[in-house]
N, C-alpha and C. Protein backbone atom coordinates (compact mmCIF):
# COMPACT_ATOMS: atom_id res chain seq x y z
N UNK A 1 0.85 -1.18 0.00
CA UNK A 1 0.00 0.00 0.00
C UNK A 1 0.89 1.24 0.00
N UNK A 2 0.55 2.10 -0.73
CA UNK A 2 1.57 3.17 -1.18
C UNK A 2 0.86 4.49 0.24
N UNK A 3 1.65 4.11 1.38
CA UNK A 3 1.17 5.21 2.52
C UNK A 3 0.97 6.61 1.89
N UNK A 4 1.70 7.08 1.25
CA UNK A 4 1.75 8.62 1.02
C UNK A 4 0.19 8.71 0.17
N UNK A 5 -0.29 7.94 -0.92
CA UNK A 5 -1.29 8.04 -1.16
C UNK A 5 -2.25 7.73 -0.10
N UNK A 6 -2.49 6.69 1.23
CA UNK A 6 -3.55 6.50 1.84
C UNK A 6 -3.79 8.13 2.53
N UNK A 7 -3.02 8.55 3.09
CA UNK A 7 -2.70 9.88 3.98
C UNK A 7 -3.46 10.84 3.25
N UNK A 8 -2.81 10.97 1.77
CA UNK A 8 -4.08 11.77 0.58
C UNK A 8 -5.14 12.00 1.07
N UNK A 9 -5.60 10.66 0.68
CA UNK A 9 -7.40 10.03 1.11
C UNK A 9 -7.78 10.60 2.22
N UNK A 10 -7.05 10.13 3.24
CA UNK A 10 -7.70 10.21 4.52
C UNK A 10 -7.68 12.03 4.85
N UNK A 11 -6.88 12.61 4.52
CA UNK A 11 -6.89 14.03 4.52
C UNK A 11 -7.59 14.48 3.76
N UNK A 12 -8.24 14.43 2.76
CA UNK A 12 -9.61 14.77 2.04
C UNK A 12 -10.50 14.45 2.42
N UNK A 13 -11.01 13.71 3.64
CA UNK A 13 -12.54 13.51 4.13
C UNK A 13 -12.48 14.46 4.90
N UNK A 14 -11.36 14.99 5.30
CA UNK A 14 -11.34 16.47 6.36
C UNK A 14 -11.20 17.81 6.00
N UNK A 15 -11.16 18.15 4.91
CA UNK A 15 -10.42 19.43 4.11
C UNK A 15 -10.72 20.65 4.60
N UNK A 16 -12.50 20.10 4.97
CA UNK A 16 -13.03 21.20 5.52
C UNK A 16 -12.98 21.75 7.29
N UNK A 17 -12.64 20.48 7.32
CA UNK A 17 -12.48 20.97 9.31
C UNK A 17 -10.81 21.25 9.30
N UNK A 18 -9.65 21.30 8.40
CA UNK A 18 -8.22 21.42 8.28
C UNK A 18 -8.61 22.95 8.03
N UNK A 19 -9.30 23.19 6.92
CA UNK A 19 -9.69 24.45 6.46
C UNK A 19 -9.73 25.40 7.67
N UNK A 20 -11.06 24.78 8.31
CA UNK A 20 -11.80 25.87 9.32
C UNK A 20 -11.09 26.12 10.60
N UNK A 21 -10.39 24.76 10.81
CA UNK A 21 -9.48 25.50 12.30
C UNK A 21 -8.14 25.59 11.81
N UNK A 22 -7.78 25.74 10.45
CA UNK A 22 -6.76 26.69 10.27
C UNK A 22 -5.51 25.81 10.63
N UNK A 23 -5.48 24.18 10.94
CA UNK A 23 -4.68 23.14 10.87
C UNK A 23 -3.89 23.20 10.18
N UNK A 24 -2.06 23.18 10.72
CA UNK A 24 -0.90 23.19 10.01
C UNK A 24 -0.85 21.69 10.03
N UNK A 25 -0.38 21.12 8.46
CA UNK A 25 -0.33 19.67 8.60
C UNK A 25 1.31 19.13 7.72
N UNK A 26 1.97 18.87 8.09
CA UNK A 26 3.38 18.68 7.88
C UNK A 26 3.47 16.74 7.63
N UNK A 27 3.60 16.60 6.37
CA UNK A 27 3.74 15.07 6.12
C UNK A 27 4.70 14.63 5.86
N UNK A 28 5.96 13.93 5.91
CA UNK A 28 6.71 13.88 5.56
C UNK A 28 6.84 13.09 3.74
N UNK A 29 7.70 13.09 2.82
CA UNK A 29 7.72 13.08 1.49
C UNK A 29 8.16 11.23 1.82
N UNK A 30 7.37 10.83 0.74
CA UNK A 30 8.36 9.48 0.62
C UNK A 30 8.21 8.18 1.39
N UNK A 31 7.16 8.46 2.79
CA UNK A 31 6.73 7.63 2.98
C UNK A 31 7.20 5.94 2.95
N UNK A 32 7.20 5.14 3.51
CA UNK A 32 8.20 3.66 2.94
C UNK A 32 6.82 3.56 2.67
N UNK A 33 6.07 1.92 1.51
CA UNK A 33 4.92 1.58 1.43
C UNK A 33 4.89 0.51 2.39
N UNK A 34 3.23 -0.23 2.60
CA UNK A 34 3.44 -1.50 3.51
C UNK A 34 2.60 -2.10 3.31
N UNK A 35 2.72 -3.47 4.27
CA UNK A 35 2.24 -4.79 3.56
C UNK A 35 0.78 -4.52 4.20
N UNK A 36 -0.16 -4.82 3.42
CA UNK A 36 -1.58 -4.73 4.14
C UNK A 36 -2.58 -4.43 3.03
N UNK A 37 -3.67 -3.67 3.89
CA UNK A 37 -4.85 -3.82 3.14
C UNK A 37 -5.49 -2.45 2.75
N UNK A 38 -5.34 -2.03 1.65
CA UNK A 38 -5.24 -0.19 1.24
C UNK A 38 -6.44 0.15 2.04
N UNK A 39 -7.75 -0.27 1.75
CA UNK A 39 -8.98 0.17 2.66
C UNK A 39 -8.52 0.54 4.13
N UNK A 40 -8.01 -0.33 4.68
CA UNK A 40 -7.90 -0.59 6.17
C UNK A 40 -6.36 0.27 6.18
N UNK A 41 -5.72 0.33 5.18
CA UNK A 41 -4.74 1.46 5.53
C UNK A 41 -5.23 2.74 5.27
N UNK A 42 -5.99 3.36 4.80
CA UNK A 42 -6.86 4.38 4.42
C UNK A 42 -7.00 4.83 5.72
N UNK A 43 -7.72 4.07 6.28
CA UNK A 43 -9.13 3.72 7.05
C UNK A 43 -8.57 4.13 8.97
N UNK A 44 -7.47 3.09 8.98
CA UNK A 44 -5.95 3.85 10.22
C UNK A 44 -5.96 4.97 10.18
N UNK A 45 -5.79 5.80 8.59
CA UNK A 45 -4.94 7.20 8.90
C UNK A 45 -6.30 8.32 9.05
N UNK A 46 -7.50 7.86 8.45
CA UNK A 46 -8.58 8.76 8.52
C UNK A 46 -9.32 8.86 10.06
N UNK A 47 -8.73 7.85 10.65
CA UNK A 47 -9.45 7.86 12.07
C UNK A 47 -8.06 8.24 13.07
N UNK A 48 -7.03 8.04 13.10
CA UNK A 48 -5.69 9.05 13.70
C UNK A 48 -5.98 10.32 13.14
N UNK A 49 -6.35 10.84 12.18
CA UNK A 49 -6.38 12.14 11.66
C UNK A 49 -6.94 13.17 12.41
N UNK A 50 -8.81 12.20 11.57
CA UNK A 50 -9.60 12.96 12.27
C UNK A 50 -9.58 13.23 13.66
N UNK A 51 -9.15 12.13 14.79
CA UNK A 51 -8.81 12.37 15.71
C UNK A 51 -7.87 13.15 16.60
N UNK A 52 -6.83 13.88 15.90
CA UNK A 52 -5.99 14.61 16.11
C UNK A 52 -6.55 16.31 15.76
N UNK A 53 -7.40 16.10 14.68
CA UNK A 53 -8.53 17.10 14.72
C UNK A 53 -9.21 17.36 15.06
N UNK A 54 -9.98 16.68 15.72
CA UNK A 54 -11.01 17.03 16.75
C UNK A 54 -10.52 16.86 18.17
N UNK A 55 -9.42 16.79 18.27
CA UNK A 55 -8.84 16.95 19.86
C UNK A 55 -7.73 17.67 19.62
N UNK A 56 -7.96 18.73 18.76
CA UNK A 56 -6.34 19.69 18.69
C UNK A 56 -6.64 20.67 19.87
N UNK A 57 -8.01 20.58 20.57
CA UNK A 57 -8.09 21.86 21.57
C UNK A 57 -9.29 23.39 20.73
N UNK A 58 -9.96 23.59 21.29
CA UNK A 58 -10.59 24.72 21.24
C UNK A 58 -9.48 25.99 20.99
N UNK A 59 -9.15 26.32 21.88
CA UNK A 59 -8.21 27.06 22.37
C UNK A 59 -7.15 27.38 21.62
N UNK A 60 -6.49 25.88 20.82
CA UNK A 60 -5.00 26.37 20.26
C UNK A 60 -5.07 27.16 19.41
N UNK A 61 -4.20 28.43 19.45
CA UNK A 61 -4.27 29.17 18.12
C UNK A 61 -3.17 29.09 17.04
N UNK A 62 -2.54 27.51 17.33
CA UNK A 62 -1.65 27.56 16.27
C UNK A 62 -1.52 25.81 16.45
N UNK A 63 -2.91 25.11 15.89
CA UNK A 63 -3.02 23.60 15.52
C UNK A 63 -2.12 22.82 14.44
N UNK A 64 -1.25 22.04 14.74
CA UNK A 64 -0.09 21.84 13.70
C UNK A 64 -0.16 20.04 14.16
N UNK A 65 -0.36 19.23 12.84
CA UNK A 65 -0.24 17.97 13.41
C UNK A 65 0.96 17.25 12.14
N UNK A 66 1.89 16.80 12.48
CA UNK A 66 2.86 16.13 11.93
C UNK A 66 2.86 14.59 11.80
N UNK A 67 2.91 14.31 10.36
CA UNK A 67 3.00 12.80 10.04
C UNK A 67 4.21 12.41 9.18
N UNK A 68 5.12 11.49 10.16
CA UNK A 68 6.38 11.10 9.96
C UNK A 68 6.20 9.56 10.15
N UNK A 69 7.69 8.91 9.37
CA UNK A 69 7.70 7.48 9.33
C UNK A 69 9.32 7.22 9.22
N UNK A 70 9.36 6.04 9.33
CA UNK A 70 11.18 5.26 9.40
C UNK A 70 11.06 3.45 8.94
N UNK A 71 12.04 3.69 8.21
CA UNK A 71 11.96 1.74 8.44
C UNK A 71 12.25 1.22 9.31
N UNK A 72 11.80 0.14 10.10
CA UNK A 72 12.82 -0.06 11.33
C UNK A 72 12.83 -2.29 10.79
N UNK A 73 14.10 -2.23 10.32
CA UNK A 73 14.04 -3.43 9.87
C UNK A 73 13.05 -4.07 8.94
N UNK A 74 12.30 -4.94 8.57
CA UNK A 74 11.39 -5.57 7.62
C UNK A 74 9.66 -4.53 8.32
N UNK A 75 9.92 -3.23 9.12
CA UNK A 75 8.70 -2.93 9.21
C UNK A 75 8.64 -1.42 9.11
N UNK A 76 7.46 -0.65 8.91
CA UNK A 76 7.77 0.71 9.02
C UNK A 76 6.76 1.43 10.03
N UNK A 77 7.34 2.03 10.91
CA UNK A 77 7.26 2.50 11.63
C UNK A 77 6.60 4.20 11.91
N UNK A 78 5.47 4.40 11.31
CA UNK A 78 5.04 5.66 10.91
C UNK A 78 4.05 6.28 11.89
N UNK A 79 3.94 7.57 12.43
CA UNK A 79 3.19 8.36 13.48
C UNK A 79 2.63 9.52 13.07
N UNK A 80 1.85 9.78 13.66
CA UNK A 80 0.84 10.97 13.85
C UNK A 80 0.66 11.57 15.05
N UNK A 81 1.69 12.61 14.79
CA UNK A 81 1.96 14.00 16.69
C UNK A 81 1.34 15.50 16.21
N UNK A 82 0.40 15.50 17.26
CA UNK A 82 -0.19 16.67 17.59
C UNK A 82 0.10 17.12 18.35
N UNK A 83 -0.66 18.58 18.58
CA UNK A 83 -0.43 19.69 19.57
C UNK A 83 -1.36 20.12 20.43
N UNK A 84 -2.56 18.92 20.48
CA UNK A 84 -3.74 19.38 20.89
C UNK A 84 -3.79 18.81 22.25
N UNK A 85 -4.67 18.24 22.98
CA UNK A 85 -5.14 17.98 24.29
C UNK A 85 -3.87 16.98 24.94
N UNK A 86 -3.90 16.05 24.16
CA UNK A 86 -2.77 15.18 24.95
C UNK A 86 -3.56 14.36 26.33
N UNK A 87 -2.95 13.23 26.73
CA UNK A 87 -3.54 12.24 27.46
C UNK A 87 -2.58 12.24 28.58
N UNK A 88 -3.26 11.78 29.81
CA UNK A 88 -2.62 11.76 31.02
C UNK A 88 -2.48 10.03 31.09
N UNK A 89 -1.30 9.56 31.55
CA UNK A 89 -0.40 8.34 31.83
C UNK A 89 -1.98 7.20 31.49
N UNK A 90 -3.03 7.45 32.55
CA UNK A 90 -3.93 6.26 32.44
C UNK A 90 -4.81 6.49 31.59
N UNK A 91 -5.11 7.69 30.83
CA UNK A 91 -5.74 7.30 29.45
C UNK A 91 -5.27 6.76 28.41
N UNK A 92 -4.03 6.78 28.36
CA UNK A 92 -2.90 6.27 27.31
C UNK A 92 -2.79 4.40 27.61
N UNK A 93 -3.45 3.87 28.85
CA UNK A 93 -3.54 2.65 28.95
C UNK A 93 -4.88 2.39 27.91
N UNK A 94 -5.56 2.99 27.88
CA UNK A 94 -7.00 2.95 27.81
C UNK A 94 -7.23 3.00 26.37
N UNK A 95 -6.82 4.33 26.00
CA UNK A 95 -7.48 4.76 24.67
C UNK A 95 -7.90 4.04 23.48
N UNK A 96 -7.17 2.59 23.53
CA UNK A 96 -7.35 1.64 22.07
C UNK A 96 -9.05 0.79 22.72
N UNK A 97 -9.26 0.92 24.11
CA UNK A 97 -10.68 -0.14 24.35
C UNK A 97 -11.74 0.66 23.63
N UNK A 98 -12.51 -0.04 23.49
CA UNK A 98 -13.58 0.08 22.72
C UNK A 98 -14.39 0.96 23.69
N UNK A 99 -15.14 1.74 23.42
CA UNK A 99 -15.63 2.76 23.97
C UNK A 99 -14.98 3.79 24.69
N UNK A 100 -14.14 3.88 24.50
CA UNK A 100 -13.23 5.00 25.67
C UNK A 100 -13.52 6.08 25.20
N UNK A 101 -13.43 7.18 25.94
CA UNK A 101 -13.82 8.68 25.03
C UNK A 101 -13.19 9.46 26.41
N UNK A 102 -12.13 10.27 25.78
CA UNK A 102 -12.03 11.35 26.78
C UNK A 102 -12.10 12.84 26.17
N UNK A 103 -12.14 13.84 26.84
CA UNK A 103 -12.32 14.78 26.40
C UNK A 103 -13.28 15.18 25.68
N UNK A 104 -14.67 14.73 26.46
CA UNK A 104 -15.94 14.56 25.75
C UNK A 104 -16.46 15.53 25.45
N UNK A 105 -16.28 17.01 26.38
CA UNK A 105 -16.38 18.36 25.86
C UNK A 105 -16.22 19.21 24.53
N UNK A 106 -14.89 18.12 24.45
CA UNK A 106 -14.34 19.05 22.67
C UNK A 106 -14.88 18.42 22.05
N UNK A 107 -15.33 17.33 21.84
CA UNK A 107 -15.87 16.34 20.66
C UNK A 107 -17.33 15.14 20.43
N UNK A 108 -17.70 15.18 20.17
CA UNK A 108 -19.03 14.12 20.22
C UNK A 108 -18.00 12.49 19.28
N UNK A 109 -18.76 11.23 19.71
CA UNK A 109 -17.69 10.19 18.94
C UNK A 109 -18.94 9.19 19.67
N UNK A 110 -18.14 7.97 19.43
CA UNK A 110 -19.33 6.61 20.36
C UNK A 110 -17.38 6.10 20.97
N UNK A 111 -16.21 6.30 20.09
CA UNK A 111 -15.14 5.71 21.37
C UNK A 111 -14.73 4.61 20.56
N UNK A 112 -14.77 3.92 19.60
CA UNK A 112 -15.10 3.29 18.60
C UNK A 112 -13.74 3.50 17.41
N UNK A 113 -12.95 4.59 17.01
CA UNK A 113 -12.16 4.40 16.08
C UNK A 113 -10.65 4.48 16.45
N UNK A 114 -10.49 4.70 17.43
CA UNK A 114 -9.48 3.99 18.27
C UNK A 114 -9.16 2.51 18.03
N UNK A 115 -10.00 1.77 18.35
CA UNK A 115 -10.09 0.44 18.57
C UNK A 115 -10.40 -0.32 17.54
N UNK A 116 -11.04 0.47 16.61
CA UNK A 116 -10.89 0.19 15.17
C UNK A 116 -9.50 -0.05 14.59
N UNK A 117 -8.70 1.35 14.80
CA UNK A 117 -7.20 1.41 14.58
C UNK A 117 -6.61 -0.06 15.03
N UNK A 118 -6.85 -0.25 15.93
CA UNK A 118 -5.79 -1.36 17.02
C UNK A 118 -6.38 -2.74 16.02
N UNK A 119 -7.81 -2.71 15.73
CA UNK A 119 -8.09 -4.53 15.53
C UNK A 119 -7.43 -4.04 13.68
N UNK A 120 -7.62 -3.11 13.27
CA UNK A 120 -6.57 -3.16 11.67
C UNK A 120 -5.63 -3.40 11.57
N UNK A 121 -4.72 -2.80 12.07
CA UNK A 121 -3.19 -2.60 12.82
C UNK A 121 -2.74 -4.43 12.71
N UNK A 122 -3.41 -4.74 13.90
CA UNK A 122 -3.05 -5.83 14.10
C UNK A 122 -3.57 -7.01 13.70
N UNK A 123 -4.68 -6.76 12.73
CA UNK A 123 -5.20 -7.66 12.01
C UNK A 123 -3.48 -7.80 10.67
N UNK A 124 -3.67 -6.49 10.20
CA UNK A 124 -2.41 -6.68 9.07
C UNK A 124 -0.88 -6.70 9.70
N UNK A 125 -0.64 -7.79 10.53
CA UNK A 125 0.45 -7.87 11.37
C UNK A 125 1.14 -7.15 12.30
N UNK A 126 0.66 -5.47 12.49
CA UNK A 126 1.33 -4.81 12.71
C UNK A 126 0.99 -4.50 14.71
N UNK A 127 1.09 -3.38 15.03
CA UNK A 127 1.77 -3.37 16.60
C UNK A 127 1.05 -1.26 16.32
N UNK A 128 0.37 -1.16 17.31
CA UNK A 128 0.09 0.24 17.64
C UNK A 128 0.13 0.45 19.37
N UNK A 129 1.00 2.48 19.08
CA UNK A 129 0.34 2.48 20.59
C UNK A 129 0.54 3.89 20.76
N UNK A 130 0.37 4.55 21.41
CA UNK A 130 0.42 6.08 21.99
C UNK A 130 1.18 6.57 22.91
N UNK A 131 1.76 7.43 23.08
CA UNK A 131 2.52 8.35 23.54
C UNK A 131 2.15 9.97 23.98
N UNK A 132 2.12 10.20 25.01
CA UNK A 132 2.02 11.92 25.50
C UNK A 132 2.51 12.64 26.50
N UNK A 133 3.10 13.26 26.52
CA UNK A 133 3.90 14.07 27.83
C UNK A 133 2.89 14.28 28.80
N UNK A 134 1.52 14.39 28.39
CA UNK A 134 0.53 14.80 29.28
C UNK A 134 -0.65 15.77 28.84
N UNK A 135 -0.88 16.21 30.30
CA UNK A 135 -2.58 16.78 29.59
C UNK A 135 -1.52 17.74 28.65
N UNK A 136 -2.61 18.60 27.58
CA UNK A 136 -2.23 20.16 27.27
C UNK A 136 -1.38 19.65 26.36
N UNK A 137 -0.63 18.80 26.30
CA UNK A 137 0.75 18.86 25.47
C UNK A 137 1.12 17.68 24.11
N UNK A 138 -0.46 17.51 23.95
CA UNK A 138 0.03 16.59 22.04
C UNK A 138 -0.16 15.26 22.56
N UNK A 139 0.14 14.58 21.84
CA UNK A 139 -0.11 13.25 21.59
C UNK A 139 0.64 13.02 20.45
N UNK A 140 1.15 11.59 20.67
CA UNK A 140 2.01 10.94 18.69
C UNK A 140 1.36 9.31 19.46
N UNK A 141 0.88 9.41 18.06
CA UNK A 141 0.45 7.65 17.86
C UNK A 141 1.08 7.16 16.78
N UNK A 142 1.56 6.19 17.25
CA UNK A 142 2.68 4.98 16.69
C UNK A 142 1.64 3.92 15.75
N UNK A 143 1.72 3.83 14.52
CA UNK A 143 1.88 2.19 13.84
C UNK A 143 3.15 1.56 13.52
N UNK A 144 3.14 0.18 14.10
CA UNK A 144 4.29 -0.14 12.76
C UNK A 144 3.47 -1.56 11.92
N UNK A 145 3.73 -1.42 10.62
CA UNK A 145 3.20 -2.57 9.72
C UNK A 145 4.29 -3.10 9.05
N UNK A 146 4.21 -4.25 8.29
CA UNK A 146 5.29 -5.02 7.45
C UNK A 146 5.45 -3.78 6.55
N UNK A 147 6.94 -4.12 6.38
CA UNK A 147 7.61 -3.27 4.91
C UNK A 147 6.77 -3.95 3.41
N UNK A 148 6.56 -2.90 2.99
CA UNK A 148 5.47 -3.83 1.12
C UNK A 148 7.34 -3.82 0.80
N UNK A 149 7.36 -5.15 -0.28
CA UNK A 149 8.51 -5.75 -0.51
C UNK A 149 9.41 -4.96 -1.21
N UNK A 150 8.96 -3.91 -1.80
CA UNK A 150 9.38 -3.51 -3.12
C UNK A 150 10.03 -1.92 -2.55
N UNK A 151 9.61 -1.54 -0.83
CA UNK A 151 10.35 -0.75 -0.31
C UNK A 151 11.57 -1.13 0.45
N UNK A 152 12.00 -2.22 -0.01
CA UNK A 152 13.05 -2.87 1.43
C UNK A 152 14.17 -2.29 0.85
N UNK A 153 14.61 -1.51 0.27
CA UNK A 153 16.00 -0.66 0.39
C UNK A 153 15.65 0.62 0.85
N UNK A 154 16.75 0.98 1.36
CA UNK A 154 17.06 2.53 2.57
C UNK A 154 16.37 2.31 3.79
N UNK A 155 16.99 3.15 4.52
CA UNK A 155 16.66 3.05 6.20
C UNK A 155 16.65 4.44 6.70
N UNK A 156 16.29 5.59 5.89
CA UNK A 156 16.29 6.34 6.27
C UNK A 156 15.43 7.11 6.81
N UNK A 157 15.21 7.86 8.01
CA UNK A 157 14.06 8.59 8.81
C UNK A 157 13.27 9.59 8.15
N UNK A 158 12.33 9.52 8.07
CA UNK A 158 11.48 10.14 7.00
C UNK A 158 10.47 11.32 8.38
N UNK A 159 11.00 12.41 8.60
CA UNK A 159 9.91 13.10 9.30
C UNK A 159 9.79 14.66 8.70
N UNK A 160 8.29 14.98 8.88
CA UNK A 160 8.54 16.77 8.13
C UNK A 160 8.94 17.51 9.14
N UNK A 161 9.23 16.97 10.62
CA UNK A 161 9.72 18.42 11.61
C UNK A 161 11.21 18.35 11.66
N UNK A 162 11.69 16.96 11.08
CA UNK A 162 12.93 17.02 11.03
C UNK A 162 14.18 18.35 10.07
């Protein structure tokens, strides 16, 4: 699955909420591709997205979400870090169960595409999980999936804040 095209996709079901809160979105070029299932790779980045969009915060007046990737051996290793609400230590246990919803103020949801993420992920071999310094301060969510065969040369770190 050619990532840089799924990311496309999934950033065009949003154009208009990127539009309206004025979302800086930094992708990195080049992307490695990976082994899996284009729908369900689509399908990962439109629900990390949107989710990073609708929890960038009311408040921020300068919403910037960055999507970077790396090979890391036969897999690639690609994330999505924001600047928005960010999770405290025990929501970050939580966030992939099915129904979880925090920050119910900023957003309406059923809790549901989280956990979506996790049974794709790991339906197409791969390993997800999250990361946040804390409240207030972003969030980066981790996939890694098989390398698609035909990317297995270079090892080089692919990020746009780099």
């Amino acid at each position: 699955v050619d990532v840089n095209e799924a990311i496309r996709m999934a950033l065009a079901r949003f154009a208009d909420r990127i539009a309206e809160r004025h979302v800086q979105i930094d992708i990195a070029s080049d992307l490695p591709g990976v082994l899996g299932h284009e729908t369900w790779v689509e399908q990962v980045f439109a629900n990390l997205i949107g989710n990073a969009i609708k929890y960038i915060g009311r408040d921020n007046t300068a919403p910037h979400i960055v999507i970077g990737g790396q090979r890391e051996g036969e897999m690639v290793h690609i994330w999505v870090r924001d600047n928005g609400l960010g999770l405290a230590p025990e929501q970050t246990e939580r966030v992939f169960d099915m129904f979880s919803r925090f920050h119910k103020d900023e957003a309406s949801g059923t809790g549901l595409g989280l956990a979506i993420v996790r049974r794709a992920v790991h339906r197409m071999g791969g390993h997800v999980w999250v990361d946040s310094p804390g409240p207030g301060l972003g969030s980066t969510f981790h996939i890694l999936l098989p390398m698609a065969p035909s990317d297995a040369e270079g090892d080089e770190r692919m990020d746009a804040s780099s």
